[in-house]
C-alpha atoms as a PDB file:
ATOM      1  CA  UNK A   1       0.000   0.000   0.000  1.00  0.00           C
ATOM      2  CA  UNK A   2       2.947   2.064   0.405  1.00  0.00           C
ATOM      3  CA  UNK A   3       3.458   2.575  -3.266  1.00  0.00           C
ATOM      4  CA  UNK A   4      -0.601   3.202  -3.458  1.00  0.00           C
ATOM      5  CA  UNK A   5      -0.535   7.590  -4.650  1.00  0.00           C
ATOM      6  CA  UNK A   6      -1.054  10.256  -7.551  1.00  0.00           C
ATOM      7  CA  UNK A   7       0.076   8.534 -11.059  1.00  0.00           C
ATOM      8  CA  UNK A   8       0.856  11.503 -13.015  1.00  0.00           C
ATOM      9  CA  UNK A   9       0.870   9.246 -16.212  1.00  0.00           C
ATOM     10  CA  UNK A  10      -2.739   8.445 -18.725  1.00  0.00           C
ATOM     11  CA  UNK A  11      -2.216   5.365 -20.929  1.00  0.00           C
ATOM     12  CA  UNK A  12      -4.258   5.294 -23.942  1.00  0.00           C
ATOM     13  CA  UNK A  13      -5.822   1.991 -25.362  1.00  0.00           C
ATOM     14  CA  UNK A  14      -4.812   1.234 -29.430  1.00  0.00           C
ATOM     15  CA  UNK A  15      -6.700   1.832 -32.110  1.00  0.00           C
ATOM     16  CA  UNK A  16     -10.522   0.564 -32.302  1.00  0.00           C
ATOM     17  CA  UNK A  17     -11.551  -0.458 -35.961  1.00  0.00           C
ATOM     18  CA  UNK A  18     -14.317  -3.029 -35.096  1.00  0.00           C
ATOM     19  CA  UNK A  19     -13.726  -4.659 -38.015  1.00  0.00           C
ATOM     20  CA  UNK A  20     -10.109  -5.780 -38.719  1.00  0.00           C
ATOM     21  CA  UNK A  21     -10.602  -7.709 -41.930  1.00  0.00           C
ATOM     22  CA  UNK A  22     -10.900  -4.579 -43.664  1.00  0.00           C
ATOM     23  CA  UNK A  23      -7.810  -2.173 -42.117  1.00  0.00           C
ATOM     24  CA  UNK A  24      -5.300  -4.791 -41.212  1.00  0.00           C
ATOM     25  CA  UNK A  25      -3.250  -5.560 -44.554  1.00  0.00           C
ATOM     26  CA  UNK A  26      -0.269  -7.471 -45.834  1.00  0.00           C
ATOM     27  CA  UNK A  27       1.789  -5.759 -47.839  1.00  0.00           C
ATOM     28  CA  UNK A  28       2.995  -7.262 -50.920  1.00  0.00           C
ATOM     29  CA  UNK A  29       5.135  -4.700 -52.498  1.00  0.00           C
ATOM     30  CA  UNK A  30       5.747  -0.991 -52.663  1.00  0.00           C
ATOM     31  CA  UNK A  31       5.002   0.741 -55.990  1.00  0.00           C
ATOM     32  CA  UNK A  32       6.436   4.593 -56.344  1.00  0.00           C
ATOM     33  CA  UNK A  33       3.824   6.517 -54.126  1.00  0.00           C
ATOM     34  CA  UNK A  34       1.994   3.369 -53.769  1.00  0.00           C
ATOM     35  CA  UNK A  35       1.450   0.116 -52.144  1.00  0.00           C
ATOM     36  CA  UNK A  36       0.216  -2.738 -53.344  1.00  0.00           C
ATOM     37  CA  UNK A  37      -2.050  -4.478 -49.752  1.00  0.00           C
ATOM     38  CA  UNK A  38      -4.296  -6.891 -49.552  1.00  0.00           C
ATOM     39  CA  UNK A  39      -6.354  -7.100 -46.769  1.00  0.00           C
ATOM     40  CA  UNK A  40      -6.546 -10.204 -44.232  1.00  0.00           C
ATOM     41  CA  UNK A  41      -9.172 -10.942 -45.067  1.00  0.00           C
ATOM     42  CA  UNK A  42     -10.334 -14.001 -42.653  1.00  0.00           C
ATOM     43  CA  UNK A  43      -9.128 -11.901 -39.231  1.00  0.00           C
ATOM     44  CA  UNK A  44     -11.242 -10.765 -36.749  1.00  0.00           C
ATOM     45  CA  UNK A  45     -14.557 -12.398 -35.767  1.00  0.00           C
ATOM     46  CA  UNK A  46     -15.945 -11.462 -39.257  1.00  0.00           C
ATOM     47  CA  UNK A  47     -14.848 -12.667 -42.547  1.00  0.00           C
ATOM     48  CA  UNK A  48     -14.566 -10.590 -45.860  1.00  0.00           C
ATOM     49  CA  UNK A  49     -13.832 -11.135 -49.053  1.00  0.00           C
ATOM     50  CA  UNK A  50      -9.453 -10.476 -50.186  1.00  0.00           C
ATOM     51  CA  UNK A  51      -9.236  -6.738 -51.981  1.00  0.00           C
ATOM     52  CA  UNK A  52      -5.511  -6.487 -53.432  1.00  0.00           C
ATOM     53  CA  UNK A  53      -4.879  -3.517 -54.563  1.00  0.00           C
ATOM     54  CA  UNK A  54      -2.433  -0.428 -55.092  1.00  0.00           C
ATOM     55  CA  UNK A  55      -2.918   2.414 -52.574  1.00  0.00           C
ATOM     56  CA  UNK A  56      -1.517   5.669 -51.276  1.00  0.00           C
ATOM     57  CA  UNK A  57       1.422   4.406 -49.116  1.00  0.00           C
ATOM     58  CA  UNK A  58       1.388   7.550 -46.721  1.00  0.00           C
ATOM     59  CA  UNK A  59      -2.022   6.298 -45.250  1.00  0.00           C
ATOM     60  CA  UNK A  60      -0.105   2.840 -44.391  1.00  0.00           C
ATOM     61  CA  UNK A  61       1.395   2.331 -41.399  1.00  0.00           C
ATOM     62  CA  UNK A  62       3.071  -0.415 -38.922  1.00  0.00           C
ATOM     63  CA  UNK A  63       0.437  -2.488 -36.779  1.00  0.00           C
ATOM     64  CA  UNK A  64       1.716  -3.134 -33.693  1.00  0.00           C
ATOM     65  CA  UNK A  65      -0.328  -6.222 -32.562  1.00  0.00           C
ATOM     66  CA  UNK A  66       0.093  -7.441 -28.529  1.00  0.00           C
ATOM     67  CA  UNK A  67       1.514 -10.506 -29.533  1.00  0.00           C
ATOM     68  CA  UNK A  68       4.023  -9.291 -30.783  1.00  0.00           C
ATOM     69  CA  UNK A  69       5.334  -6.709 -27.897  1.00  0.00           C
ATOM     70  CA  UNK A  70       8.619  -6.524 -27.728  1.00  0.00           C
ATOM     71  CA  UNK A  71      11.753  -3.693 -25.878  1.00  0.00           C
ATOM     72  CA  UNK A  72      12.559  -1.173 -28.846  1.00  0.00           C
ATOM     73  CA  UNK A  73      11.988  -2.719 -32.098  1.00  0.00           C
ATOM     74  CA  UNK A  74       8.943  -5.113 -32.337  1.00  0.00           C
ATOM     75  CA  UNK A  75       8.021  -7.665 -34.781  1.00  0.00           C
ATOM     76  CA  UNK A  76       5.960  -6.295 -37.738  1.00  0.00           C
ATOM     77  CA  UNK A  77       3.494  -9.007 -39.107  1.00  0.00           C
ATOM     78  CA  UNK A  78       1.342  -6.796 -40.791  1.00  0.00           C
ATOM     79  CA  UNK A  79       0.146  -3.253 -41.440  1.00  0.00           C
ATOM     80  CA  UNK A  80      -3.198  -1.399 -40.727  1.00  0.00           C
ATOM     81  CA  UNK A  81      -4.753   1.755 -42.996  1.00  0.00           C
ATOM     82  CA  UNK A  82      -5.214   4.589 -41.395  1.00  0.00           C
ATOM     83  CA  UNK A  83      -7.916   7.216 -43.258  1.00  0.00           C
ATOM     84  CA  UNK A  84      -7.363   9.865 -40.787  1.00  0.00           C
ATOM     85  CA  UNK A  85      -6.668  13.576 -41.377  1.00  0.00           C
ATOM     86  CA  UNK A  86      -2.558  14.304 -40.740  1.00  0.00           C
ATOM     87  CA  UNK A  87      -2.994  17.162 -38.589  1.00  0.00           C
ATOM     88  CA  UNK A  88      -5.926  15.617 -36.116  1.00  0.00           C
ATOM     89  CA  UNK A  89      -5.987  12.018 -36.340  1.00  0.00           C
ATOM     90  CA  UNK A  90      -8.995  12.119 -34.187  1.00  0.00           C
ATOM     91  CA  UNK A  91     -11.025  12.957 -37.373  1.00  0.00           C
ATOM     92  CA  UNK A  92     -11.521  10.771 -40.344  1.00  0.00           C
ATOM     93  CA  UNK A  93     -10.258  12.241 -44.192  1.00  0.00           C
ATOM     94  CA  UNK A  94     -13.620  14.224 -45.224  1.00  0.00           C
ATOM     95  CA  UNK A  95     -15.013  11.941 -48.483  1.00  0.00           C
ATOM     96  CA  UNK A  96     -14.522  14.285 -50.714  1.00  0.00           C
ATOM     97  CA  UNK A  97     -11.048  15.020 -49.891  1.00  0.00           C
ATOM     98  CA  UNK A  98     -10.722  11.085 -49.562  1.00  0.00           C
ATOM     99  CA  UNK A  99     -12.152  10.680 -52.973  1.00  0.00           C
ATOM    100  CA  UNK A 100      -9.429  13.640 -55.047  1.00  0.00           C
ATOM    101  CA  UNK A 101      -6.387  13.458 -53.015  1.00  0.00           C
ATOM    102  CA  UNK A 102      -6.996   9.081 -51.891  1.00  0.00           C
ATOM    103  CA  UNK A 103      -8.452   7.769 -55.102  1.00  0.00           C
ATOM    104  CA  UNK A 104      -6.969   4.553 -54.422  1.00  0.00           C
ATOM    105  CA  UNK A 105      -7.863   4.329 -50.880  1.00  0.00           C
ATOM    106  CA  UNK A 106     -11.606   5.759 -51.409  1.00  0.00           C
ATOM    107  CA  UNK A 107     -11.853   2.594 -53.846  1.00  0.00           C
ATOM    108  CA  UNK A 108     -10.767   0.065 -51.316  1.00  0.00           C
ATOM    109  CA  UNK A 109     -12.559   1.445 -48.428  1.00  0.00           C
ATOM    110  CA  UNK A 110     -15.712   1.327 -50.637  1.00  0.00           C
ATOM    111  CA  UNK A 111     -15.734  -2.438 -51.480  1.00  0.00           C
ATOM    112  CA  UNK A 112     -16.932  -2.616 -47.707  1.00  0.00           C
ATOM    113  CA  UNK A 113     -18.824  -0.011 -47.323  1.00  0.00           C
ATOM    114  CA  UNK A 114     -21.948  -1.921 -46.512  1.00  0.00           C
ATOM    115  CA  UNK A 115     -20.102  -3.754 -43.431  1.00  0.00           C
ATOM    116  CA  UNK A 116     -18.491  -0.237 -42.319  1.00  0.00           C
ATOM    117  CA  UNK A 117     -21.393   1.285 -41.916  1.00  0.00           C
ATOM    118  CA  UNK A 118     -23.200  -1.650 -40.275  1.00  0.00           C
ATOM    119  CA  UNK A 119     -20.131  -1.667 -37.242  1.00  0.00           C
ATOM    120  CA  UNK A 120     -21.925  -1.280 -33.754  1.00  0.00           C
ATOM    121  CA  UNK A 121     -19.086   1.297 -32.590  1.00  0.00           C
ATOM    122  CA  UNK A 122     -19.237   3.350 -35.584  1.00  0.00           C
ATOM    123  CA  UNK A 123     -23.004   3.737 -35.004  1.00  0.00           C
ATOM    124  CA  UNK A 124     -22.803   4.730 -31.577  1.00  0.00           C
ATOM    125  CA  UNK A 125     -19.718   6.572 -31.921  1.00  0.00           C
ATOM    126  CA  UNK A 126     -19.087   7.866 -35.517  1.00  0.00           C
ATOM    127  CA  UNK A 127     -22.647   8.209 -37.409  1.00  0.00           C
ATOM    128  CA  UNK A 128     -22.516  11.120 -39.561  1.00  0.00           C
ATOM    129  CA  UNK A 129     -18.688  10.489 -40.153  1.00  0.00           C
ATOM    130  CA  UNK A 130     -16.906   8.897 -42.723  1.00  0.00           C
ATOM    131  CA  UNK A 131     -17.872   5.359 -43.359  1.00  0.00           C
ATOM    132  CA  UNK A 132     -14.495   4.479 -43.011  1.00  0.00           C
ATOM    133  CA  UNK A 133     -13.528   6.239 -39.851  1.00  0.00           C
ATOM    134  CA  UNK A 134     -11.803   4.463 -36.884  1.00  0.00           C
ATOM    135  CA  UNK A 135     -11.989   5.005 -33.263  1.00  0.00           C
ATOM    136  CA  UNK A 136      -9.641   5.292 -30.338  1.00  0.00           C
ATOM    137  CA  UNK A 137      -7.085   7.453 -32.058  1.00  0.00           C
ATOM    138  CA  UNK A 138      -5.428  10.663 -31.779  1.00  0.00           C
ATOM    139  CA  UNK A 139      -1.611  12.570 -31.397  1.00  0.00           C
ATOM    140  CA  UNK A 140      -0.845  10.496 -28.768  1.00  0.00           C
ATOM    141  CA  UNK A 141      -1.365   7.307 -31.418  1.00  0.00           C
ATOM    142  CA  UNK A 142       1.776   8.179 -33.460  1.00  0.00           C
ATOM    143  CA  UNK A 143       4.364   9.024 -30.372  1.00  0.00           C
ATOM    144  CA  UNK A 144       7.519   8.586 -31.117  1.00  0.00           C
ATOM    145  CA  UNK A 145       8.023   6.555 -27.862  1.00  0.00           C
ATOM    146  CA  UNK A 146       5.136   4.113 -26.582  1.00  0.00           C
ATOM    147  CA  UNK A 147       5.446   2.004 -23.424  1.00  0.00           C
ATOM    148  CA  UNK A 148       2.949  -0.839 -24.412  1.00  0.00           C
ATOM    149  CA  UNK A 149       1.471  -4.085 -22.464  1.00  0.00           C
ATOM    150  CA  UNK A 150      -0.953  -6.913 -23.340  1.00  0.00           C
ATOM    151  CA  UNK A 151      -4.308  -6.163 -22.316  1.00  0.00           C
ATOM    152  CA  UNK A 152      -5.098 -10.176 -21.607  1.00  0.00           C
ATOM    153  CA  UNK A 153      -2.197 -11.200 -20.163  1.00  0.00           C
ATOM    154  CA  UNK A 154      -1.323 -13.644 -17.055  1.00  0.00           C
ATOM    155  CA  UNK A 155       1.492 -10.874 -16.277  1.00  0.00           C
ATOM    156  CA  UNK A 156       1.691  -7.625 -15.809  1.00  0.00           C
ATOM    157  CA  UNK A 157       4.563  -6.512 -18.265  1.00  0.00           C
ATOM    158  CA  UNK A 158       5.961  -3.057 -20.177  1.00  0.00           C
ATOM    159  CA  UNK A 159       7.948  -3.014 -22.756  1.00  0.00           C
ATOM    160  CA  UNK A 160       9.511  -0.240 -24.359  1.00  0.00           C
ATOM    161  CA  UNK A 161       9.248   0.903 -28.228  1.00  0.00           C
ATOM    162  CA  UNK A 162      11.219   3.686 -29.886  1.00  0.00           C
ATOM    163  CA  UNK A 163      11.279   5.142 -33.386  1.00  0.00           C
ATOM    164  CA  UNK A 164       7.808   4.381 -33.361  1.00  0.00           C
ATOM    165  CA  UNK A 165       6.047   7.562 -34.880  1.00  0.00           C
ATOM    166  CA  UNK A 166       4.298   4.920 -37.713  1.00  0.00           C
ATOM    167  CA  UNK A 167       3.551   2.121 -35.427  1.00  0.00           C
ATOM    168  CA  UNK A 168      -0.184   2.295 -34.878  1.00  0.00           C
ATOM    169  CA  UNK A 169      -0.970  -0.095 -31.456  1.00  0.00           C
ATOM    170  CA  UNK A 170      -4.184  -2.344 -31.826  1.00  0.00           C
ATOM    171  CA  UNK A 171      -7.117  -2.079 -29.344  1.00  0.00           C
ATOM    172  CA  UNK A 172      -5.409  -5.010 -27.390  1.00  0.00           C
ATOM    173  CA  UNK A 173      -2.017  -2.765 -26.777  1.00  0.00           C
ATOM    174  CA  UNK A 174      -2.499  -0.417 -23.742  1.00  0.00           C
ATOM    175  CA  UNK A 175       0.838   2.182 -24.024  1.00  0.00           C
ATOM    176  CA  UNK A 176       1.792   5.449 -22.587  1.00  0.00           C
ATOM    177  CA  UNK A 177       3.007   7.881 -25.676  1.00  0.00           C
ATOM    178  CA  UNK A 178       6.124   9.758 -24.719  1.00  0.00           C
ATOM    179  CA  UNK A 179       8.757  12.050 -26.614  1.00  0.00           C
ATOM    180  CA  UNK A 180      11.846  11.497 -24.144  1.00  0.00           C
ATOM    181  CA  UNK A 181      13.963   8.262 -24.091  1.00  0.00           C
ATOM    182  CA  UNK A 182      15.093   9.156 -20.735  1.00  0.00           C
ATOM    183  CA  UNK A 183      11.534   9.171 -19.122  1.00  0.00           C
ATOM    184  CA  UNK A 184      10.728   6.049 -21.335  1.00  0.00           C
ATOM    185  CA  UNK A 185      13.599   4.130 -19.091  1.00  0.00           C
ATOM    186  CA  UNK A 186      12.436   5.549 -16.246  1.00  0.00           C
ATOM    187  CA  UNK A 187       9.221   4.149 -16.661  1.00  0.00           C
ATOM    188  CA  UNK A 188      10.167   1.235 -17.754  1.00  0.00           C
ATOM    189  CA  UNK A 189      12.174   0.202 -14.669  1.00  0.00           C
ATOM    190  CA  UNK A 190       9.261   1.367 -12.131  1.00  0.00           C
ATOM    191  CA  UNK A 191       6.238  -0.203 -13.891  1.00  0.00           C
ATOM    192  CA  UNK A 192       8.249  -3.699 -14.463  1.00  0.00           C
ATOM    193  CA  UNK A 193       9.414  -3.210 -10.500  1.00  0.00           C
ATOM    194  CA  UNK A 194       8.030  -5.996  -8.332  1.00  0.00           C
ATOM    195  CA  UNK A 195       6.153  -3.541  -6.081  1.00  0.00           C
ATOM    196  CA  UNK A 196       4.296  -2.456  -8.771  1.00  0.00           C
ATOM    197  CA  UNK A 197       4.027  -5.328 -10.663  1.00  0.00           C
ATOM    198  CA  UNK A 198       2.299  -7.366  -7.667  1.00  0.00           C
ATOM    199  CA  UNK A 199       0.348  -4.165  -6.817  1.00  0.00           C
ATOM    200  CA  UNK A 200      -1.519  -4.125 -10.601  1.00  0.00           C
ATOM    201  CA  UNK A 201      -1.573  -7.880 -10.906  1.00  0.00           C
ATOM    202  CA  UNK A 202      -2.972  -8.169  -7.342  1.00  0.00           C
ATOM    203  CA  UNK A 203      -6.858  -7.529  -9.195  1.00  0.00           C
ATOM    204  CA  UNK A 204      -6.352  -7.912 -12.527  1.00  0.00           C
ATOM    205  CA  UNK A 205      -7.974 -10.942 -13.342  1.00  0.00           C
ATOM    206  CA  UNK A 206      -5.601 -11.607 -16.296  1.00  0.00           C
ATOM    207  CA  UNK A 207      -6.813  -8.129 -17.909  1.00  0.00           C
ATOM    208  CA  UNK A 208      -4.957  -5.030 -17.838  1.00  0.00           C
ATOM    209  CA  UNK A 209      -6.644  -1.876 -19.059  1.00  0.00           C
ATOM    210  CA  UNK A 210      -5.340   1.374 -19.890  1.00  0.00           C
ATOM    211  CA  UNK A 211      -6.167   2.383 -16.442  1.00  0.00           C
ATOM    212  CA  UNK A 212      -4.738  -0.370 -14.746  1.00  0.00           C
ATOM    213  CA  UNK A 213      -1.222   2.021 -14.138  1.00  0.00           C
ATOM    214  CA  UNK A 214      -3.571   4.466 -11.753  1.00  0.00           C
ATOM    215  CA  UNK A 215      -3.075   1.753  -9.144  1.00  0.00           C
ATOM    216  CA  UNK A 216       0.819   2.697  -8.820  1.00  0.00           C
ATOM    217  CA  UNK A 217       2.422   6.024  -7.560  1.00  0.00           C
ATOM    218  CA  UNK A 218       3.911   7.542 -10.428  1.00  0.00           C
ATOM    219  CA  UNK A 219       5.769  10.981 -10.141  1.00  0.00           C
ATOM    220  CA  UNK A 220       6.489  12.803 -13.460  1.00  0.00           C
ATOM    221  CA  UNK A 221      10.189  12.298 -14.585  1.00  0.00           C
ATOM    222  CA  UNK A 222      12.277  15.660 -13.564  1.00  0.00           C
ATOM    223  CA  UNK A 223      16.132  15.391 -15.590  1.00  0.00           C
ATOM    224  CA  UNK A 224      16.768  17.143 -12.275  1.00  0.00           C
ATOM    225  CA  UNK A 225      16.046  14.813  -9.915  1.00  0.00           C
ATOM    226  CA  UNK A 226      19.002  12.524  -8.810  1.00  0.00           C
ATOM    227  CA  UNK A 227      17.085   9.821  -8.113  1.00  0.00           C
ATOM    228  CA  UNK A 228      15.182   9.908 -11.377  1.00  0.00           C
ATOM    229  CA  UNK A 229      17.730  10.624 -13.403  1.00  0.00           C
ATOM    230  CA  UNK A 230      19.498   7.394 -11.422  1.00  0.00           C
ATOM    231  CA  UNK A 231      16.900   4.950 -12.256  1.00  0.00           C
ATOM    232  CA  UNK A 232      16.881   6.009 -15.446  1.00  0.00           C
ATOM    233  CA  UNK A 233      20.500   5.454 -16.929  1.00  0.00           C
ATOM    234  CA  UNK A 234      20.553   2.248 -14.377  1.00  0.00           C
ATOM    235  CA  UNK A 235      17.394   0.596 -16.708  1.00  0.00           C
ATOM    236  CA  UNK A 236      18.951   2.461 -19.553  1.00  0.00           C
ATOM    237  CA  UNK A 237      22.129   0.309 -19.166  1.00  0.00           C
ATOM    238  CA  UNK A 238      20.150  -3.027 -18.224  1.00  0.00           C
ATOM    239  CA  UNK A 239      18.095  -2.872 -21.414  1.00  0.00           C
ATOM    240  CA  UNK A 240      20.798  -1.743 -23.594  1.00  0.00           C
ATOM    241  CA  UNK A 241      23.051  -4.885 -22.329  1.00  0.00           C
ATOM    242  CA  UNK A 242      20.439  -7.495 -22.355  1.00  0.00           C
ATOM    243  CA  UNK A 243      19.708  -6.529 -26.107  1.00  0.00           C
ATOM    244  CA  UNK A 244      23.450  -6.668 -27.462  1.00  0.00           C
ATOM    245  CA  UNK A 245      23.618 -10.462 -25.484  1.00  0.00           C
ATOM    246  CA  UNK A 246      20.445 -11.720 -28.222  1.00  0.00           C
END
């Protein structure tokens, strides 16, 4: 209970799409401007016909599933599109900006237009919107720094990601975006700590939402603090070590 306080951290959940099949993609080759996807097709809890085609290659970005968590560079199965405007990734391309400046995408997007529009979130959520819209995304989404962990998991575990302004999280990746490397280690070595560790596994029931970190005593990282800066170029030195021994 000691460690029981003020987190001064929010962690976000990934992106929602409620219907993967459609935005998760393979990539099968790039193509100038383009890329040639096809989307997978039998994933998620509701199966859709295979679209391969060539689209614009700045809406495509690394998916970052939780299986596949892993300290700095993760494994990259697959990719997800992302129709959402550059400056507020909150809101959705307007259609008929999507359908002069992402001809390509427009197309794709509009093979499935009759299952978009039927998604439960996007009518609670979106209606009105874009049929292609997705949920559970903002800034925060393309940090160039995420601490992520499983949202089912038997443990409680963070791992650390960098260079990850075009990994996109799915809904099953919680993560806390940052900007600094040094408060990314310094997170890293108090979330993973036992004390905290035991203190959000303690009621988890094998889930771990985005909220699960509020349990834990978490002071904002100060460079000028000794002790911070201490813990931070200790786990800094433990991570670094343990990934030039794989």
């Amino acid at each position: 209970n000691s460690i029981e306080g003020l987190c001064e951290y929010k962690a976000r959940a990934g992106v929602c799409t409620w219907l993967n099949s459609v935005y998760w993609v393979r990539k099968i080759r790039s193509e100038g401007d383009s890329i040639r996807i096809a989307n997978l097709s039998t994933c998620g809890k509701k199966k859709l016909k295979e679209v391969e085609v060539e689209i614009e290659n700045d809406l495509v970005f690394r998916l970052l599933r939780a299986r596949n968590l892993n300290d700095f560079q993760p494994v990259i199965e697959n990719y997800i599109v992302v129709p959402q405007q550059k400056g507020n990734l909150s809101k959705s391309i307007p259609e008929d900006l999507m359908m002069k400046k992402y001809e390509n995408a427009f197309c794709f997007f509009s093979n499935f237009k009759n299952e978009l529009v039927e998604r439960s979130g996007y009518k609670k959520f979106l209606n009105g919107q874009p049929f292609y819209g997705l949920y559970n995304i903002g800034p925060y989404t393309i940090a160039p720094i995420k601490l992520g962990w499983q949202f089912v998991s038997k443990k409680f575990q963070v791992y650390l990601i960098d260079k990850a302004e075009d990994i996109i999280p799915d809904l099953n990746v919680m993560f806390i975006p940052l900007e600094n490397m040094d408060e990314a280690y310094y997170l890293h070595a108090l979330l993973n700590s036992k004390y905290a560790t035991e203190k959000i596994e303690s009621s988890s029931n094998w889930t771990f939402p985005s909220g699960s970190i509020q349990k834990v005593y978490l002071e904002k990282y100060n460079s000028e603090d000794v002790l911070h800066s201490r813990i931070s170029s200790t786990q800094k030195s433990i991570l670094i070590n343990k990934d030039d021994t794989l």
